[in-house]
Protein backbone atom coordinates (compact mmCIF):
# COMPACT_ATOMS: atom_id res chain seq x y z
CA UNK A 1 -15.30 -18.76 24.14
CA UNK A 2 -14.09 -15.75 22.00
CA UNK A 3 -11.54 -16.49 19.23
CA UNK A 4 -8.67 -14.34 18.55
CA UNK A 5 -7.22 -14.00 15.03
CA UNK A 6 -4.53 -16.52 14.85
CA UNK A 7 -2.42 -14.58 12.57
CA UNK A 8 -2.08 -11.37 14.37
CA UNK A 9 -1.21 -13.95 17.84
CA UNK A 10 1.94 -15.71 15.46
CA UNK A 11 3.09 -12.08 14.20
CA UNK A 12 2.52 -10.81 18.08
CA UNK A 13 4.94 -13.97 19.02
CA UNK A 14 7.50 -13.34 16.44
CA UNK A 15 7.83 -9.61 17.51
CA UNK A 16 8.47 -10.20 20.87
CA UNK A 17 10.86 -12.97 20.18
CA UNK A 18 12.90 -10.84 18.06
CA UNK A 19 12.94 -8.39 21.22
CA UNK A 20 14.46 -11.62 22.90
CA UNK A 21 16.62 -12.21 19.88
CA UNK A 22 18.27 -8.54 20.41
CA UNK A 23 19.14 -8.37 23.59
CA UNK A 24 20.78 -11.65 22.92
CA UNK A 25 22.55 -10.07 20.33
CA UNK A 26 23.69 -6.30 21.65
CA UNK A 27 24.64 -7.72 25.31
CA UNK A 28 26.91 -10.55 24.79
CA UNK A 29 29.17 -8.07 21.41
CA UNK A 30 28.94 -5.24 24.10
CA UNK A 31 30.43 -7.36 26.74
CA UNK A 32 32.96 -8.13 24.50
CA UNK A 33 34.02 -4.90 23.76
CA UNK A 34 34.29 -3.96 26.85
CA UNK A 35 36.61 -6.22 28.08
CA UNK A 36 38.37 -5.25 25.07
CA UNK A 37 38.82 -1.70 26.01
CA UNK A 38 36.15 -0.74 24.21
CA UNK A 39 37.52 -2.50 21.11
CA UNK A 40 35.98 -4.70 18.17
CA UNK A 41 37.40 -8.04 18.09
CA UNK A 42 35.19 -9.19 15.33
CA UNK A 43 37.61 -9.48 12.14
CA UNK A 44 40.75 -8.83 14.40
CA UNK A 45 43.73 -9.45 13.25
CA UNK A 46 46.57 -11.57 15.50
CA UNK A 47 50.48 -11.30 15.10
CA UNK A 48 52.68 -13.31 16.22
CA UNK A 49 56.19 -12.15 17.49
CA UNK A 50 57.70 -15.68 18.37
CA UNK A 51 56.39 -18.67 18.97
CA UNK A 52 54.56 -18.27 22.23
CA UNK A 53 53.97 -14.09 22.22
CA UNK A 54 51.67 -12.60 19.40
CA UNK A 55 49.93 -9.53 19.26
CA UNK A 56 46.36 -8.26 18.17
CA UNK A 57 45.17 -5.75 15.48
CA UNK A 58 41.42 -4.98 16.51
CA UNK A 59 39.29 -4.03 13.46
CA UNK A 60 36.93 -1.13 13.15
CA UNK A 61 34.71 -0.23 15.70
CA UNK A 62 32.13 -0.32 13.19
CA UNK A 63 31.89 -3.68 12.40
CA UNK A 64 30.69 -3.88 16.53
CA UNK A 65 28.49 -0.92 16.41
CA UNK A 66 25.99 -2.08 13.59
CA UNK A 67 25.14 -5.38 14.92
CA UNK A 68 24.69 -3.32 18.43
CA UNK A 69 22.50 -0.57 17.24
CA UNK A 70 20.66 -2.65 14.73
CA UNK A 71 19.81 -5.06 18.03
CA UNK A 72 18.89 -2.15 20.40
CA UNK A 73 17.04 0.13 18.06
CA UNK A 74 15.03 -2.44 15.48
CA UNK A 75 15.07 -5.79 17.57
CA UNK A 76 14.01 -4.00 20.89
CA UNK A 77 12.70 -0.49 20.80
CA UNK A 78 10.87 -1.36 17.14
CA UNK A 79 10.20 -4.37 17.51
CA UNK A 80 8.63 -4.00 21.00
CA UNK A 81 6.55 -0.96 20.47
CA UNK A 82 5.08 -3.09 16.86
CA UNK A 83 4.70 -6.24 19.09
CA UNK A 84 2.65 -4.12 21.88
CA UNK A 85 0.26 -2.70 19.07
CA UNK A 86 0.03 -6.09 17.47
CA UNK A 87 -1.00 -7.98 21.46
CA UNK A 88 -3.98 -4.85 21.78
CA UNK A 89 -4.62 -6.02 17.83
CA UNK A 90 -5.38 -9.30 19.17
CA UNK A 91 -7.39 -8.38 22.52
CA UNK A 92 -9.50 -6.90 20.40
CA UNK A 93 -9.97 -9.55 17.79
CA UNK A 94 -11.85 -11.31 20.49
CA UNK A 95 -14.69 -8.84 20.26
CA UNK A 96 -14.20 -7.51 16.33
CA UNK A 97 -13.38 -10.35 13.58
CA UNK A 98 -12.43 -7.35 10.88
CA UNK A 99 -10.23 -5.24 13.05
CA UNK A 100 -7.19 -7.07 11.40
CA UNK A 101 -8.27 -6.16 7.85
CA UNK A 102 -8.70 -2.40 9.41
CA UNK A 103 -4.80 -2.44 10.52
CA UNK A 104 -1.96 -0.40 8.18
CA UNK A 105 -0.41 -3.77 6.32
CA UNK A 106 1.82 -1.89 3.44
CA UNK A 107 4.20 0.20 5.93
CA UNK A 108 5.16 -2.53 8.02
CA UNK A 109 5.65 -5.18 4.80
CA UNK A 110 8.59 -2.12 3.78
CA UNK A 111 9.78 -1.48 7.12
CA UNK A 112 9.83 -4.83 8.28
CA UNK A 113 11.70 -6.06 4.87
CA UNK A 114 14.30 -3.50 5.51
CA UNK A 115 15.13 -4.41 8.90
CA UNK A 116 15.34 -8.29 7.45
CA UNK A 117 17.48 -6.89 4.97
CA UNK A 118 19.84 -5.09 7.81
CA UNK A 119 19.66 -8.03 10.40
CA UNK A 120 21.01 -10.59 7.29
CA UNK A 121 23.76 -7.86 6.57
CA UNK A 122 24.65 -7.68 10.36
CA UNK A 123 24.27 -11.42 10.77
CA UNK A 124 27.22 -12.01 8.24
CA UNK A 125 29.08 -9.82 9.09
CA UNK A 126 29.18 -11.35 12.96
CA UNK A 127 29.51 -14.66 11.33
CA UNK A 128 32.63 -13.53 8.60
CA UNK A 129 34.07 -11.46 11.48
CA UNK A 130 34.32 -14.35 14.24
CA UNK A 131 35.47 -16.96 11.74
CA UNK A 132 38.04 -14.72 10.47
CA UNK A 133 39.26 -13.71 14.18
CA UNK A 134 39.05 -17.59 14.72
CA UNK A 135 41.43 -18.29 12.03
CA UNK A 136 43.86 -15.45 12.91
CA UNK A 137 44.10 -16.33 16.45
CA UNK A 138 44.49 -20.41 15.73
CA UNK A 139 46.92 -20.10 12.78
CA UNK A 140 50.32 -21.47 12.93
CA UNK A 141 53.83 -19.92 13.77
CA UNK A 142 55.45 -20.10 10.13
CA UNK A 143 59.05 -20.56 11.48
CA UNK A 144 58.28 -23.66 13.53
CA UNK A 145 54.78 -24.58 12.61
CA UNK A 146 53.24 -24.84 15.64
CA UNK A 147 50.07 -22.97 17.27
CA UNK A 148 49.99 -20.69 20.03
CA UNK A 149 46.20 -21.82 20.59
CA UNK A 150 44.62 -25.20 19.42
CA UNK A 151 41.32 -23.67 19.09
CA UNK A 152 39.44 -20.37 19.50
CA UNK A 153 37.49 -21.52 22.74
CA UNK A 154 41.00 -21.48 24.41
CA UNK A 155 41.78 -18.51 23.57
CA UNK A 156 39.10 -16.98 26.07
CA UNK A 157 39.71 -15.37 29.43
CA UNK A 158 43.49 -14.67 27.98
CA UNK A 159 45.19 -10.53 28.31
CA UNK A 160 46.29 -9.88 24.83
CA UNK A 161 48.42 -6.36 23.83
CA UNK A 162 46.68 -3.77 21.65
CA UNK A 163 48.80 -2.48 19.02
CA UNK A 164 47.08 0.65 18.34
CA UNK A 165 47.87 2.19 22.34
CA UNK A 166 50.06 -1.08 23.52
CA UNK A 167 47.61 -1.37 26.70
CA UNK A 168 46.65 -5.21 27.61
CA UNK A 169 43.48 -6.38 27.42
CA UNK A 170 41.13 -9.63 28.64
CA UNK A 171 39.89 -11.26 25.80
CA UNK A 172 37.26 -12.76 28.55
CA UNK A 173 34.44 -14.93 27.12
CA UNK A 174 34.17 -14.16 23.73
CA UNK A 175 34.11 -17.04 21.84
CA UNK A 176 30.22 -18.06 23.98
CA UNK A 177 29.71 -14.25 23.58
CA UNK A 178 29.82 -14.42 19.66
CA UNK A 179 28.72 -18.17 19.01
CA UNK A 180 25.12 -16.77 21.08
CA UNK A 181 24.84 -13.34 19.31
CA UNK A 182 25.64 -15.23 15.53
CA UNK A 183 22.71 -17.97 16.76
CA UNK A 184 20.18 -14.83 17.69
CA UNK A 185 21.64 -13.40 14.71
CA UNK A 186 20.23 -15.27 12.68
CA UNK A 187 17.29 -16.55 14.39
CA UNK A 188 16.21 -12.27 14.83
CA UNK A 189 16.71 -12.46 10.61
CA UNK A 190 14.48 -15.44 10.16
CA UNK A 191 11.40 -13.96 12.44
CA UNK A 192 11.90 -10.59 10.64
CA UNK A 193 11.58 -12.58 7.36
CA UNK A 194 8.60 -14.37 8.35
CA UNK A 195 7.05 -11.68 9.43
CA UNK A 196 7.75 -10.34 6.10
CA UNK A 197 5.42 -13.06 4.25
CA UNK A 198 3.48 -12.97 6.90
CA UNK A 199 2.14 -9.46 6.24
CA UNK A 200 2.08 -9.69 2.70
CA UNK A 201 -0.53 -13.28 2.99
CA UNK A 202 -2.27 -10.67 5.44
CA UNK A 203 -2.33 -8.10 2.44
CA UNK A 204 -3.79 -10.18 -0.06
CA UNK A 205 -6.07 -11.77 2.29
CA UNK A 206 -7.73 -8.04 3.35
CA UNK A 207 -7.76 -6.89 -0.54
CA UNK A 208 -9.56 -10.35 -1.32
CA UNK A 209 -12.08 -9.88 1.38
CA UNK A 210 -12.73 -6.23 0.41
CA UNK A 211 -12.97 -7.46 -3.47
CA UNK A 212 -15.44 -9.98 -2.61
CA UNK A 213 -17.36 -6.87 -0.56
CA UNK A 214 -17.16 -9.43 2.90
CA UNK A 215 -16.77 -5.84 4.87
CA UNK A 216 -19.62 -3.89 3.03
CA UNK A 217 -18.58 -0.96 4.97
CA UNK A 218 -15.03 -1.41 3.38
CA UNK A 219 -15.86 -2.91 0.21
CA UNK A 220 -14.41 -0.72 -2.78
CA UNK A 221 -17.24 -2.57 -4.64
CA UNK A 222 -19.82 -1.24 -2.54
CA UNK A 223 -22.62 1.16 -3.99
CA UNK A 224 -21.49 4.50 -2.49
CA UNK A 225 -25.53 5.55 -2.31
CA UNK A 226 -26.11 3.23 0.05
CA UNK A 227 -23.39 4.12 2.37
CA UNK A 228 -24.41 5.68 6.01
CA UNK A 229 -22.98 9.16 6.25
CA UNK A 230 -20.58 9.14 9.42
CA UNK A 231 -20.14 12.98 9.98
């Protein structure tokens, strides 16, 4: 029975679950802004103008947009194409033990640690925003004290009145919507992260093996006179 390189099947795994991770994460803010008119709810602001009639203040469209892209073009697109490459990696680690000290290790360590970098940045900022809209749309009514909604959850599936063009909205599901992307959120930043380590052990493993001459072909210790000519 041929073995496959264990590493290169967990980094495979973690690829393709951040793949999962962002289309859990673009589809359920998207919905939301749709049923918003196209508006970001995240860090929205709510008004009241008596005790059962407020209004909301959506926040930049921005503060949607990065979590969206971030999920479509480095959880999916990236991540997919890097997790393909690393599943022929390990097909072929069946037949060749060294082909994972032959694969590019530095690029991906930068790019990868940049995209962990963006998906923590994106991850808060889902997080801040939907606590903040949470607080704004649960507060009280100063005059008499009272709240217009208990808690955020029942604040779903409910029209609200934009103040920017006065047209009504549905709110629709967005409290599941956000509570699922701020979980894949932060599970897609983890698997980046790990990923992360995992390439630099990789590193240090290959420049170890090549130290030691283990690969004489890729040894930088081996004797250059003894090398086969390949063209």
């Amino acid at each position: 029975m041929n073995i496959i390189d264990l590493q290169l099947f967990v980094n495979t795994v973690f690829y393709f679950g951040i793949v999962i991770c962002g289309f859990v994460i673009s589809i359920p803010i998207g919905v939301t802004n749709i049923n918003n008119g196209g508006q970001c709810l995240l860090y929205a602001d709510f008004t009241y103008k008596n005790a059962s009639y407020g209004t909301i203040n959506y926040s930049s469209k921005g503060n949607c947009n990065f979590p969206i892209y971030l999920g479509v073009f480095a959880d999916i697109f990236f991540a997919l194409g890097v997790g393909i490459y690393s599943a022929y990696a390990v097909f072929k680690s069946s037949k060749d033990k060294t082909i994972a000290s032959q694969m590019w290790v530095m690029p991906f360590i930068l790019v990868d640690a940049l995209v962990a970098a963006a998906s923590f940045v994106a991850s808060c900022m889902v997080s801040v925003g939907f606590n903040q809209v949470c607080n704004h749309l649960t507060k009280k009514y100063e005059p008499s004290g009272t709240r217009l909604f208990s808690s955020c959850v029942k604040v779903q599936n409910k029209n609200v009145i934009n103040t920017t063009n006065g047209k009504v909205h549905n709110t629709g599901n967005f409290y599941a919507h956000y509570t699922v992307a701020q979980l894949a959120g932060w599970i897609c930043f983890l698997l980046w992260a790990a990923l992360v380590v995992s390439n630099i052990v990789r590193a240090v493993r290959n420049r170890k093996m090549r130290g030691a001459g283990t690969d004489a072909t890729t040894s930088d210790k081996t004797n250059i006179g003894n090398v086969e000519p390949t063209a």
